[in-house]
PDB file of N, CA and C in Angstrom:
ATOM      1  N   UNK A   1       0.836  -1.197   0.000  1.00  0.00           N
ATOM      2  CA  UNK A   1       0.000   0.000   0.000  1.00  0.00           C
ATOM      3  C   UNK A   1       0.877   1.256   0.000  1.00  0.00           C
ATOM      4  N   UNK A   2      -0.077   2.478  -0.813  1.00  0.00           N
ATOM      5  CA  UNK A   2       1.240   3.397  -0.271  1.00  0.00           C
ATOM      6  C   UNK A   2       0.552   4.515   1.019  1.00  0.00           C
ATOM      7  N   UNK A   3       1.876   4.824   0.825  1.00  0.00           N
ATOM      8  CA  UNK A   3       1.466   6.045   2.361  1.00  0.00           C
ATOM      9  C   UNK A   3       2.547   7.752   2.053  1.00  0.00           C
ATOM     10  N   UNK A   4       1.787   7.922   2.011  1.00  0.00           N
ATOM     11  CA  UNK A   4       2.471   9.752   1.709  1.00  0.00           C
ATOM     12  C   UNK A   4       2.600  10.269   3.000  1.00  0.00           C
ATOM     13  N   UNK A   5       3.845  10.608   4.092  1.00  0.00           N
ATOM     14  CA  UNK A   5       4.526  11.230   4.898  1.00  0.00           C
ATOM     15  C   UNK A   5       4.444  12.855   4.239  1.00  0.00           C
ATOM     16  N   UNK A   6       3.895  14.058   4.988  1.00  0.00           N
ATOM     17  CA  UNK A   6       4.018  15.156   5.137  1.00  0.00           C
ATOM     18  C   UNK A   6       4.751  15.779   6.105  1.00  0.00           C
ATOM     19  N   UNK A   7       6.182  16.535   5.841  1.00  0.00           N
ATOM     20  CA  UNK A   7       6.723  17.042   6.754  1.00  0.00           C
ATOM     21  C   UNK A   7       7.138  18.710   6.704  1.00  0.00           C
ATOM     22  N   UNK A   8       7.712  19.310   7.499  1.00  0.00           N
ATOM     23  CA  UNK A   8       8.096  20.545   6.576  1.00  0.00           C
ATOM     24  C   UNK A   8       7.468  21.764   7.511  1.00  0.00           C
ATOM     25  N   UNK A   9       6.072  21.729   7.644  1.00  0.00           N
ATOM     26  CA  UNK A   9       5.185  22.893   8.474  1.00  0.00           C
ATOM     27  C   UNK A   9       6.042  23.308   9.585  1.00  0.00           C
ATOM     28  N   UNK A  10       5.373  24.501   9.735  1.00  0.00           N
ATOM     29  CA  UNK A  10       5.366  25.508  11.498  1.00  0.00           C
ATOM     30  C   UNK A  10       4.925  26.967  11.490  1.00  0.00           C
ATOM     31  N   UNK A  11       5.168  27.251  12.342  1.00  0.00           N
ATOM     32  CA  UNK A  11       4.586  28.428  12.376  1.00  0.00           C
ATOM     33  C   UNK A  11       5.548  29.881  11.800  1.00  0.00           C
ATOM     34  N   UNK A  12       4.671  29.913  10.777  1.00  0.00           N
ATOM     35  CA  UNK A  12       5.859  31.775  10.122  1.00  0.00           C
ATOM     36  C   UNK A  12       5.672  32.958  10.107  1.00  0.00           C
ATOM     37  N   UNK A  13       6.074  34.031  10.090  1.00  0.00           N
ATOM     38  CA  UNK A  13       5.438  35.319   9.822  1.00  0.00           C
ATOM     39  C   UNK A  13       5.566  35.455   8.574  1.00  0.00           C
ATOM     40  N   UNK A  14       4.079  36.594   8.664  1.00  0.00           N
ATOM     41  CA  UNK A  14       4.203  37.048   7.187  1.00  0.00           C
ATOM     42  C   UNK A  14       5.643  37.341   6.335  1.00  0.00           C
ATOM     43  N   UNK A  15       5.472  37.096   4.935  1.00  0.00           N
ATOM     44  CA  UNK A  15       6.516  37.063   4.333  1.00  0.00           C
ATOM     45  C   UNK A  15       7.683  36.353   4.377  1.00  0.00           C
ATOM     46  N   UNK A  16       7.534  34.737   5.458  1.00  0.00           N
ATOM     47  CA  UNK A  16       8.315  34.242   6.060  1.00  0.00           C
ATOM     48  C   UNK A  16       8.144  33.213   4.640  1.00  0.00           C
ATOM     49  N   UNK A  17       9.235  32.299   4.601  1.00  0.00           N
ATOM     50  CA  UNK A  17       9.160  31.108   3.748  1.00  0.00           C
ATOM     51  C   UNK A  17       9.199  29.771   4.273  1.00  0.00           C
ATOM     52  N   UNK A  18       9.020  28.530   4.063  1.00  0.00           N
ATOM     53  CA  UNK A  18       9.076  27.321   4.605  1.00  0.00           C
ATOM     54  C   UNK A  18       8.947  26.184   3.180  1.00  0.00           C
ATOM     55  N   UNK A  19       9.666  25.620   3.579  1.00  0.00           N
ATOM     56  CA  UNK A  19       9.909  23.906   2.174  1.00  0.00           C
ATOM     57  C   UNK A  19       9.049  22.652   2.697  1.00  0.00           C
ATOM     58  N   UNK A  20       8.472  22.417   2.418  1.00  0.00           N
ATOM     59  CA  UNK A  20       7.622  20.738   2.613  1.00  0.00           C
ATOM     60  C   UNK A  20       8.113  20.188   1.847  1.00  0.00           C
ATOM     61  N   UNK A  21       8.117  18.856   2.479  1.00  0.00           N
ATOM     62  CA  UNK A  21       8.656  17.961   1.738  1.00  0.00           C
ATOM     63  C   UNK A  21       7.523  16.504   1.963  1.00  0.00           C
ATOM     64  N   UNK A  22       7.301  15.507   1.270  1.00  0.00           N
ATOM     65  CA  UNK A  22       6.193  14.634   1.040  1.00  0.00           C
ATOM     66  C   UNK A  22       7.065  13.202   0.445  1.00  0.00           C
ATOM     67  N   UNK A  23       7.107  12.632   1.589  1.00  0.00           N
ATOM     68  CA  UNK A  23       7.678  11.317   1.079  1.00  0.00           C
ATOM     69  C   UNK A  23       6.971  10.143   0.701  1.00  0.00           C
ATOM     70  N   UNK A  24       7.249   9.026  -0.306  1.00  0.00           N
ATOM     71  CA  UNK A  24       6.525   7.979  -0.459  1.00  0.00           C
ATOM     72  C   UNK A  24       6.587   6.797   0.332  1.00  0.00           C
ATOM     73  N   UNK A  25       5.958   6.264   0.762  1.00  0.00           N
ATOM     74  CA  UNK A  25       6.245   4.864   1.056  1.00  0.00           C
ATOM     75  C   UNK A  25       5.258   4.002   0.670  1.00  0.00           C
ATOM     76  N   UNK A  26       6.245   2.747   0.360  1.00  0.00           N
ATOM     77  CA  UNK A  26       5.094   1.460  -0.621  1.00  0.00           C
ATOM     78  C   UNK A  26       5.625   2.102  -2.054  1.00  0.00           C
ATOM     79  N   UNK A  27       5.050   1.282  -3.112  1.00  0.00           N
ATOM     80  CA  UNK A  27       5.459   1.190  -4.825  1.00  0.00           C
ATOM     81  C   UNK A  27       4.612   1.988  -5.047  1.00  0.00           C
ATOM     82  N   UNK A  28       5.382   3.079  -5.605  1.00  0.00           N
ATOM     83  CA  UNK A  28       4.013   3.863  -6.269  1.00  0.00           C
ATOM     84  C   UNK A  28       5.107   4.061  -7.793  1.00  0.00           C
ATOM     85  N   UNK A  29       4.596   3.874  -8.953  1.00  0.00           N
ATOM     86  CA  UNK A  29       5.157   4.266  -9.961  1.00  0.00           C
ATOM     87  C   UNK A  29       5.294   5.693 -10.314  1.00  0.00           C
ATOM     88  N   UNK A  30       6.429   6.191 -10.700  1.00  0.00           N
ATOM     89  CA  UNK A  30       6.414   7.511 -10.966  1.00  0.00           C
ATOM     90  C   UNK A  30       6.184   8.417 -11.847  1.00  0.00           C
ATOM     91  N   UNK A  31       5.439   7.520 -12.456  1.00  0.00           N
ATOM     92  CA  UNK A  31       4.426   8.098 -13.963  1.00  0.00           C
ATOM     93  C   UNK A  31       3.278   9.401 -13.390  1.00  0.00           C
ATOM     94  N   UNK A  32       3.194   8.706 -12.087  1.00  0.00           N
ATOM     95  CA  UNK A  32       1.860   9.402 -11.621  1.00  0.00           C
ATOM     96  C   UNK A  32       1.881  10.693 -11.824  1.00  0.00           C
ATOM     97  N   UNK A  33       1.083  11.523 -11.988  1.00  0.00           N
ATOM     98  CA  UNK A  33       1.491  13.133 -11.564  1.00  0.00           C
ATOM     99  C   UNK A  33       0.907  13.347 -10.184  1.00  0.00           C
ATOM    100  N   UNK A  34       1.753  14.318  -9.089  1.00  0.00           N
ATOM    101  CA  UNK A  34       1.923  14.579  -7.757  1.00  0.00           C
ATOM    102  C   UNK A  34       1.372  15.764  -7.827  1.00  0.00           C
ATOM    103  N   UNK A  35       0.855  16.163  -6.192  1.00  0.00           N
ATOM    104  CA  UNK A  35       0.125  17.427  -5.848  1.00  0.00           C
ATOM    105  C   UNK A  35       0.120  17.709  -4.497  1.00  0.00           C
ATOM    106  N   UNK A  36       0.054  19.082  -4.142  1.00  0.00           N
ATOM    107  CA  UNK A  36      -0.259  19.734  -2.796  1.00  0.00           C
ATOM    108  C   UNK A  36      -1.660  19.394  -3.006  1.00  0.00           C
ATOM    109  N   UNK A  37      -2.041  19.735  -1.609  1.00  0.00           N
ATOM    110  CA  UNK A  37      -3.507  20.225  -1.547  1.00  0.00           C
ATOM    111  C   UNK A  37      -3.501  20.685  -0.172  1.00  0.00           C
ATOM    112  N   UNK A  38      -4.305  21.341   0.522  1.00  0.00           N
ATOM    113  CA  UNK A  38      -4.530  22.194   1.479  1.00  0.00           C
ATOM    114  C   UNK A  38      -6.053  22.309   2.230  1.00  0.00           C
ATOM    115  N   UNK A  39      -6.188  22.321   3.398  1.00  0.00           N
ATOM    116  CA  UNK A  39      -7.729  22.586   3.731  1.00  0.00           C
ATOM    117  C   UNK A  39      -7.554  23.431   5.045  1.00  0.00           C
ATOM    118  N   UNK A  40      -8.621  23.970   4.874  1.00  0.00           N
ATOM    119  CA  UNK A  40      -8.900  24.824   6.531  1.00  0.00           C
ATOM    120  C   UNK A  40     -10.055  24.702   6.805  1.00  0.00           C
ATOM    121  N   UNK A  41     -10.290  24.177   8.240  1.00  0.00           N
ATOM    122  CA  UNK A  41     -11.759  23.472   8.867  1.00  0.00           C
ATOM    123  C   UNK A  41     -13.031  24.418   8.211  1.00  0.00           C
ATOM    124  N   UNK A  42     -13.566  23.418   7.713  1.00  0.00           N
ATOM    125  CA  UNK A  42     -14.955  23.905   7.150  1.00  0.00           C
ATOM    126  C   UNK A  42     -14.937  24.482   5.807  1.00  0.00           C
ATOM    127  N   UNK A  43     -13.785  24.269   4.821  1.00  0.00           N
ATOM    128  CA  UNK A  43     -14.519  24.732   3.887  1.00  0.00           C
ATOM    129  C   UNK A  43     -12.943  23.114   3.079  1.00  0.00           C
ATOM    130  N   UNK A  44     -13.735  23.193   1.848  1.00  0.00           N
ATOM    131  CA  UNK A  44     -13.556  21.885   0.973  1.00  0.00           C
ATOM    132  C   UNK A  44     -11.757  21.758   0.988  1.00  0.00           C
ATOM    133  N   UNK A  45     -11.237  20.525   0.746  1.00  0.00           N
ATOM    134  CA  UNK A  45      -9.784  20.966   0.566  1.00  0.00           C
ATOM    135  C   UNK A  45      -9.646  21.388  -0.890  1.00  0.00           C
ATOM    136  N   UNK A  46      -8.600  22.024  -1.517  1.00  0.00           N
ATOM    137  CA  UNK A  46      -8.112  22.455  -2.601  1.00  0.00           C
ATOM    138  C   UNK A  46      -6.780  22.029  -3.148  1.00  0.00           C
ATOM    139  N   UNK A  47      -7.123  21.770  -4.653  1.00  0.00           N
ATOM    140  CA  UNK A  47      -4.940  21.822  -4.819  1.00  0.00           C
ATOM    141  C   UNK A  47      -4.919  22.528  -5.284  1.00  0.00           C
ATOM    142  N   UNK A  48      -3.676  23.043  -5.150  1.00  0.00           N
ATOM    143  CA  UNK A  48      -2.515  24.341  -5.043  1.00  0.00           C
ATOM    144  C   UNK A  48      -1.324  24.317  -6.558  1.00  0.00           C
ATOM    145  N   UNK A  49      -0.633  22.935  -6.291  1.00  0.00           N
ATOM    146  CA  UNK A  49       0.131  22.861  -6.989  1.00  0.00           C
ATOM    147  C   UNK A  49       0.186  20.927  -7.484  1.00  0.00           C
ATOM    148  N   UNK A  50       0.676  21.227  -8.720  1.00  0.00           N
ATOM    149  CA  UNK A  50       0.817  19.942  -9.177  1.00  0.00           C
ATOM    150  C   UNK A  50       2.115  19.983 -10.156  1.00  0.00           C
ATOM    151  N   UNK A  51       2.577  18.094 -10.218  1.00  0.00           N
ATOM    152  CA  UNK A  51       3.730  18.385 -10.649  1.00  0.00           C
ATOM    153  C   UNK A  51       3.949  17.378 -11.701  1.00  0.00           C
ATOM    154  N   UNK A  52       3.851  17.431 -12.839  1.00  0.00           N
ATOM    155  CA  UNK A  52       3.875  15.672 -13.901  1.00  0.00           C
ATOM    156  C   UNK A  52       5.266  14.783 -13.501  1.00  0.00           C
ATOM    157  N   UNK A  53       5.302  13.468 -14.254  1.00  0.00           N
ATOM    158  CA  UNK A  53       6.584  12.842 -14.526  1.00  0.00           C
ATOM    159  C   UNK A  53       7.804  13.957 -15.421  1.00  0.00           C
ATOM    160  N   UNK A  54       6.986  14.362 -16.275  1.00  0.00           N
ATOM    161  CA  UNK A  54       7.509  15.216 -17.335  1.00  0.00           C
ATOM    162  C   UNK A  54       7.569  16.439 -16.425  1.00  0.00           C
ATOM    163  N   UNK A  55       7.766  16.680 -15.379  1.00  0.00           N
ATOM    164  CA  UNK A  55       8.227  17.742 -14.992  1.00  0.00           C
ATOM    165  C   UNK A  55       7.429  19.259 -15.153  1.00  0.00           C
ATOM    166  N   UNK A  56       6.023  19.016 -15.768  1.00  0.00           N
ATOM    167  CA  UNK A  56       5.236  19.961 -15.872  1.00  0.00           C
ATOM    168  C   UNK A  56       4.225  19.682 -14.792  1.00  0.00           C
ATOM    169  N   UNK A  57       4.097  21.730 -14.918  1.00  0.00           N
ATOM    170  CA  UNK A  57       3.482  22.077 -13.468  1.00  0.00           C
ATOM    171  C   UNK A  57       2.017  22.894 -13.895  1.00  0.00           C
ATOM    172  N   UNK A  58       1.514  22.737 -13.038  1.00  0.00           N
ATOM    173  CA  UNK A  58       0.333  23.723 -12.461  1.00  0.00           C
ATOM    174  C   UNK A  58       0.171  24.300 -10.723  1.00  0.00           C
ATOM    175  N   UNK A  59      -0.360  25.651 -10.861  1.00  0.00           N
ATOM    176  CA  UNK A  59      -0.689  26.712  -9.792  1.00  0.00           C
ATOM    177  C   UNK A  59      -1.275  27.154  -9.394  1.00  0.00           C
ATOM    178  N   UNK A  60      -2.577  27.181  -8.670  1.00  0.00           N
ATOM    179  CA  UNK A  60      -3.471  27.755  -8.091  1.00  0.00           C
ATOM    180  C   UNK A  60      -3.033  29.122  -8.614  1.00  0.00           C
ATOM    181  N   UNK A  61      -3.954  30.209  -9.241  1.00  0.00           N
ATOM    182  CA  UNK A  61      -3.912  31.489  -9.202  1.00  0.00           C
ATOM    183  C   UNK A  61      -2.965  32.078  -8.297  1.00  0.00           C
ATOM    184  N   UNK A  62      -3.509  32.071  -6.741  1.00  0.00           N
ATOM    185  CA  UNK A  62      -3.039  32.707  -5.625  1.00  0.00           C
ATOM    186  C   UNK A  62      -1.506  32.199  -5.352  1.00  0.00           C
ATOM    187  N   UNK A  63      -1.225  31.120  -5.604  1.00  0.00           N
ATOM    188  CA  UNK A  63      -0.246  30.788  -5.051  1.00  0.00           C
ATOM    189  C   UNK A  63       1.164  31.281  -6.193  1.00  0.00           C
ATOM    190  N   UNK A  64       0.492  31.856  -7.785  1.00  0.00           N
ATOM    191  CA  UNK A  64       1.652  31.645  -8.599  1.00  0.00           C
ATOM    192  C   UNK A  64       2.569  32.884  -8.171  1.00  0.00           C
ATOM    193  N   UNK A  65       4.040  32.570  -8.607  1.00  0.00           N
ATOM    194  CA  UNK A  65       4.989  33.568  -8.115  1.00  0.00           C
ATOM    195  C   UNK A  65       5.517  33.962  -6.983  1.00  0.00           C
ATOM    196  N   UNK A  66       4.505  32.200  -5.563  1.00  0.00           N
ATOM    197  CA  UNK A  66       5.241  32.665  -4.301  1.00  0.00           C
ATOM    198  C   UNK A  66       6.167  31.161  -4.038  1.00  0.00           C
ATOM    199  N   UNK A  67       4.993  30.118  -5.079  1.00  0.00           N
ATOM    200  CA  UNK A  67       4.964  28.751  -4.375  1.00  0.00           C
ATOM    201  C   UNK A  67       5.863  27.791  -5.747  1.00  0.00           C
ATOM    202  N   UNK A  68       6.303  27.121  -5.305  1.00  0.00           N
ATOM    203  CA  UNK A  68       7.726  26.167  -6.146  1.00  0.00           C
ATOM    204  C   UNK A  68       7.208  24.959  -6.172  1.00  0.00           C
ATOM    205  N   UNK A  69       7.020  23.680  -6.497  1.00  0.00           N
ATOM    206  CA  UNK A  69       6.429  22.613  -6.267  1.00  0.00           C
ATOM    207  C   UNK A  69       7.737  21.937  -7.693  1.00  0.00           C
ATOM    208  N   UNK A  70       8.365  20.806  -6.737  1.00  0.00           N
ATOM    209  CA  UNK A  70       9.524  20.138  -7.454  1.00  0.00           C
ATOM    210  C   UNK A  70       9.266  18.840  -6.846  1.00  0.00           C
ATOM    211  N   UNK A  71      10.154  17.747  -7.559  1.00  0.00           N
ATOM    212  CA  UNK A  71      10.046  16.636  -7.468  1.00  0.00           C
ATOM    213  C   UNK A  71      11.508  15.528  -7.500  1.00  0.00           C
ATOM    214  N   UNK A  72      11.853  14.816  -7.079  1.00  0.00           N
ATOM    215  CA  UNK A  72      13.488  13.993  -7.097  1.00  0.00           C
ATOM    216  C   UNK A  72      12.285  12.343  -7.285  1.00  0.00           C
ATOM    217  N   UNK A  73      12.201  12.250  -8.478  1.00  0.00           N
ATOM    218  CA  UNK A  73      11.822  10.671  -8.647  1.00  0.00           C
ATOM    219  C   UNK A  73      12.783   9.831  -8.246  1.00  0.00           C
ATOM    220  N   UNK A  74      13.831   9.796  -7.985  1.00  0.00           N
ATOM    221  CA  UNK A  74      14.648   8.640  -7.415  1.00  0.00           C
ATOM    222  C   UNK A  74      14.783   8.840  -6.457  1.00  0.00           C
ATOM    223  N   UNK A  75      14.189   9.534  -5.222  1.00  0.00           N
ATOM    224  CA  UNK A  75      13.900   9.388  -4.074  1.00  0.00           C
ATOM    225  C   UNK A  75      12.361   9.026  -3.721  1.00  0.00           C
ATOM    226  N   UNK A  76      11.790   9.280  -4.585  1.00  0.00           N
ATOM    227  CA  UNK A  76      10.210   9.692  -4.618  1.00  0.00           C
ATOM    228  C   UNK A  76      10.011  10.774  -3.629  1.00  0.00           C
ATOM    229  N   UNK A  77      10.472  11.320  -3.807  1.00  0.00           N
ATOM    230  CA  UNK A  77      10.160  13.047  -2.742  1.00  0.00           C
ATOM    231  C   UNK A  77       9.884  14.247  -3.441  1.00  0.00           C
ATOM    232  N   UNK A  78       8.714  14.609  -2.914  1.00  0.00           N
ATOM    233  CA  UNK A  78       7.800  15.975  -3.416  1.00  0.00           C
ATOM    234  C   UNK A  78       8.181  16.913  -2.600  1.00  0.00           C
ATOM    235  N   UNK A  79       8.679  18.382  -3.129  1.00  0.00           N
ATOM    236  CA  UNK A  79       8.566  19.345  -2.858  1.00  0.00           C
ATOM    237  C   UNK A  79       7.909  20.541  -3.065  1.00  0.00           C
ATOM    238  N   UNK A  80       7.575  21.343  -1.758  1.00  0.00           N
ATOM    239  CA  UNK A  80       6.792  22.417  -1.774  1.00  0.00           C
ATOM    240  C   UNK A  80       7.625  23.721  -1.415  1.00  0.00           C
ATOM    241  N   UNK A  81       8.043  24.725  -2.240  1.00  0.00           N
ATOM    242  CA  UNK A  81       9.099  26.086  -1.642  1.00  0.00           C
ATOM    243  C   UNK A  81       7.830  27.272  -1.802  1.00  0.00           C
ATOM    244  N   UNK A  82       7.635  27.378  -0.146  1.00  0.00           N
ATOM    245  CA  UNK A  82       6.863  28.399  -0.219  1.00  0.00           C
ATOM    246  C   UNK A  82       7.409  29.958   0.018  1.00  0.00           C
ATOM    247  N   UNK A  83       7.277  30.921  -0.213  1.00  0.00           N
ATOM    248  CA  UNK A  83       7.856  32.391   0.221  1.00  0.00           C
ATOM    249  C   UNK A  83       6.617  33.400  -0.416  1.00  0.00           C
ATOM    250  N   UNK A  84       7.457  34.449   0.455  1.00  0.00           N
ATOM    251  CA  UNK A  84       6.367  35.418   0.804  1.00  0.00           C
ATOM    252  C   UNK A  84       4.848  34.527   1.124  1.00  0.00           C
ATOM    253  N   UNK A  85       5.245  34.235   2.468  1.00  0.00           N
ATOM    254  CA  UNK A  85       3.618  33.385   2.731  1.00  0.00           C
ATOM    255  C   UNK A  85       2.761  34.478   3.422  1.00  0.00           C
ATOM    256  N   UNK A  86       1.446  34.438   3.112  1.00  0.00           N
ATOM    257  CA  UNK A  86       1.012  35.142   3.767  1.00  0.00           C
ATOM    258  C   UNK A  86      -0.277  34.627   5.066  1.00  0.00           C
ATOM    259  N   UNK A  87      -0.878  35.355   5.786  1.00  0.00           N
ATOM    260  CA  UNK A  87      -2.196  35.068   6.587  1.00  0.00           C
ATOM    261  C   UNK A  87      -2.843  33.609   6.009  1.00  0.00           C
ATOM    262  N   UNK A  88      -3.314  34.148   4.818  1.00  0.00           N
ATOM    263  CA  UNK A  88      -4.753  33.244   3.896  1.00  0.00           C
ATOM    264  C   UNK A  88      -4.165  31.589   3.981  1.00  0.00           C
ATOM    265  N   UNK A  89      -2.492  31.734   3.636  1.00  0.00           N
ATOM    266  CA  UNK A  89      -1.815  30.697   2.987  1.00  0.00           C
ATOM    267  C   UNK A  89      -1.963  29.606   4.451  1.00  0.00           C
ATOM    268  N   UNK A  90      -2.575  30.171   5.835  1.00  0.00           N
ATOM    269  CA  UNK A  90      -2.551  29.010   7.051  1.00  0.00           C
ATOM    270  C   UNK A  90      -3.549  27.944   6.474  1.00  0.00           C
ATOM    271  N   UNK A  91      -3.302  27.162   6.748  1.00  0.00           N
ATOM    272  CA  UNK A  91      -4.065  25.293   6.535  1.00  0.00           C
ATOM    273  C   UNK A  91      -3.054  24.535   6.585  1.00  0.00           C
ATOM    274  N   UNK A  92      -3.862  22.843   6.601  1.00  0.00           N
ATOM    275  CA  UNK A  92      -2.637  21.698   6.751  1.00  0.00           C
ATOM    276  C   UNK A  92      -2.398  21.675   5.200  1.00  0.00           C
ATOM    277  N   UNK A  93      -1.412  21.077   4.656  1.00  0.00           N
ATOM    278  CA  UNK A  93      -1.007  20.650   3.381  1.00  0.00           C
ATOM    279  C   UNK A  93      -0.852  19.349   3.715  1.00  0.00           C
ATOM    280  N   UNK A  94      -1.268  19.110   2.604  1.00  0.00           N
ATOM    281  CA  UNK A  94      -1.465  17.486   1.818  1.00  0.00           C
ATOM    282  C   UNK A  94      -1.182  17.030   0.862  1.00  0.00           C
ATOM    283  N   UNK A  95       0.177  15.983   0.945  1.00  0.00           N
ATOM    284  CA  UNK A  95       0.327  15.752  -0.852  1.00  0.00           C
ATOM    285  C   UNK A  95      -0.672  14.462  -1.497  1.00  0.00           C
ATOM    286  N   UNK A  96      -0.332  14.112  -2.658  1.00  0.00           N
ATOM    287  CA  UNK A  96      -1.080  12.738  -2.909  1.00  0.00           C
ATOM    288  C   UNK A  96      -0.921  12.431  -4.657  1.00  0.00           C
ATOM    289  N   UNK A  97      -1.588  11.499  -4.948  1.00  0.00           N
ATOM    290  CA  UNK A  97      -1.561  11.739  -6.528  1.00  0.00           C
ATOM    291  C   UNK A  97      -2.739  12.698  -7.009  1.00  0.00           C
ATOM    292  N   UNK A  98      -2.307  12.870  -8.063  1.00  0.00           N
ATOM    293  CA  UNK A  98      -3.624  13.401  -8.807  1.00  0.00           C
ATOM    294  C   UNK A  98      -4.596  12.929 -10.184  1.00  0.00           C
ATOM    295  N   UNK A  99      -5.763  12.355 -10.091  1.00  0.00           N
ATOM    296  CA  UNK A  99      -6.302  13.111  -9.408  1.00  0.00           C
ATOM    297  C   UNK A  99      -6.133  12.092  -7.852  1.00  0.00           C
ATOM    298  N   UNK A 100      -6.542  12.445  -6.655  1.00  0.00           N
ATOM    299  CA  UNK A 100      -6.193  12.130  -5.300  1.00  0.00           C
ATOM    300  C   UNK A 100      -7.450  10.880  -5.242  1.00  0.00           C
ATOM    301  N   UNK A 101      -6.129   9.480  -4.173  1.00  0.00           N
ATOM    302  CA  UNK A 101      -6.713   8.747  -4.125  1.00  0.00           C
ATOM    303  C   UNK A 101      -6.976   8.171  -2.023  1.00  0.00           C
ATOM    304  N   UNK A 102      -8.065   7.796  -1.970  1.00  0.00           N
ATOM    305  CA  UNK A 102      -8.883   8.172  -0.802  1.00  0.00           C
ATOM    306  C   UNK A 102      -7.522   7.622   0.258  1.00  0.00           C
ATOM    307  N   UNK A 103      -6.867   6.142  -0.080  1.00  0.00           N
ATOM    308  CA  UNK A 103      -6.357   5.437   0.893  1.00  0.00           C
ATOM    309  C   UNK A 103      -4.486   6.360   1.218  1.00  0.00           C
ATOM    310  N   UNK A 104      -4.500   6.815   0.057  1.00  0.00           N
ATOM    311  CA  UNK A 104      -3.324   7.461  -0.211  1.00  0.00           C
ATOM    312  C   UNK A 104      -2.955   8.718   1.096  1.00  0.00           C
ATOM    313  N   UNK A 105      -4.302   9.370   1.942  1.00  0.00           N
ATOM    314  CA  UNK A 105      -4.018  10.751   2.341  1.00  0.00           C
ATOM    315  C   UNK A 105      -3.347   9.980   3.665  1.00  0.00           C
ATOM    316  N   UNK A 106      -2.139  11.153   3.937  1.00  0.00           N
ATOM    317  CA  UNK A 106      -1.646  11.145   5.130  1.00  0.00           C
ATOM    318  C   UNK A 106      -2.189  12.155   6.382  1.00  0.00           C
ATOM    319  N   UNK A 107      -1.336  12.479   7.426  1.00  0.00           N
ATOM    320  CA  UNK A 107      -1.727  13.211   7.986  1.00  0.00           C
ATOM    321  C   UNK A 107      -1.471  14.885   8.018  1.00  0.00           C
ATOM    322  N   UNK A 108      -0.593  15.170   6.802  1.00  0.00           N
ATOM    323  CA  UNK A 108      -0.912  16.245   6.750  1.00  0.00           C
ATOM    324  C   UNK A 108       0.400  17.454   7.499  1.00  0.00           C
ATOM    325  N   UNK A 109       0.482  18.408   7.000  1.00  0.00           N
ATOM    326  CA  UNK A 109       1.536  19.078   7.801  1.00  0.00           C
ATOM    327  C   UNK A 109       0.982  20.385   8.266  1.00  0.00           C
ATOM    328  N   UNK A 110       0.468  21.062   9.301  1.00  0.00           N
ATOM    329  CA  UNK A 110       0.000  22.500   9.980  1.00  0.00           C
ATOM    330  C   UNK A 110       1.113  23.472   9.031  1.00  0.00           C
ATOM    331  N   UNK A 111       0.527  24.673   8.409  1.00  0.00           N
ATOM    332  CA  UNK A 111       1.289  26.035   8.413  1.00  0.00           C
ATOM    333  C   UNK A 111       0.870  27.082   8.708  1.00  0.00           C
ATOM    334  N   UNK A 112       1.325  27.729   9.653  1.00  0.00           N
ATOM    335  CA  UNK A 112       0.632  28.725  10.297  1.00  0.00           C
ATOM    336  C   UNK A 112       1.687  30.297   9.987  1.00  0.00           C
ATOM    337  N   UNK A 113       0.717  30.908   9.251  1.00  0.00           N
ATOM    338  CA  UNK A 113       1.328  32.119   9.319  1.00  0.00           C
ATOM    339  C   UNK A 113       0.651  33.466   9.748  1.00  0.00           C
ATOM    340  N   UNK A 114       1.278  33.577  11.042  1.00  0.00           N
ATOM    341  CA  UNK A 114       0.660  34.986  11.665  1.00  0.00           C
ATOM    342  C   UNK A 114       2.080  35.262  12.296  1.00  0.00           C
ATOM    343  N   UNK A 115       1.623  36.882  12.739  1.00  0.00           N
ATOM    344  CA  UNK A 115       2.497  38.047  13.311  1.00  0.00           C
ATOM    345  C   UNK A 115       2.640  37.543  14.915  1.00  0.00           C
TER     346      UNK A 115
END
């Protein structure tokens, strides 16, 4: 089975930056294409960023020009380079495939950004 490890979160100030990182465990082929996603209690989760085999990406509107989303297939490790974070950007992050599969979610990493 696999299992996606979220690590990386804490607490930042505005304009502060922070890297997540999303490890695999179990066989997952690396054809898949990879993704953030994000939620804050009570309203739906969202993805943010996504990342192909081929190395092509997609960006949430809000996030383009702050947020980096990279990948090392021979580790199977997903990365997230966030900067200039702001208020809005607090929720847990979540990686997974895309589109996201139910057994796949981990627990998630807190980012909290306030003053």
């Amino acid at each position: 089975q696999v299992q996606f490890v979220e690590s990386g979160g804490g607490l930042v100030q505005p304009g502060g930056s922070l890297r997540l990182s999303c490890a695999t465990f179990g066989s997952l082929a690396n054809i898949y294409r990879k993704g953030w996603y994000r939620q804050v209690p009570g309203k739906q989760r969202e993805l943010i960023a996504t990342i192909s085999s081929e190395w092509s990406t997609y960006y949430k509107e809000s996030v383009k020009g702050r947020f980096t989303i990279s990948r090392d297939n021979d580790t199977d490790t997903v990365f997230l380079q966030m900067n200039n974070l702001k208020p809005e950007d607090t929720a847990v992050y979540y990686c997974n495939v895309v589109p996201s599969r139910g057994p796949y979610w981990g627990q998630g990493t807190q980012v909290t950004v306030s003053s």
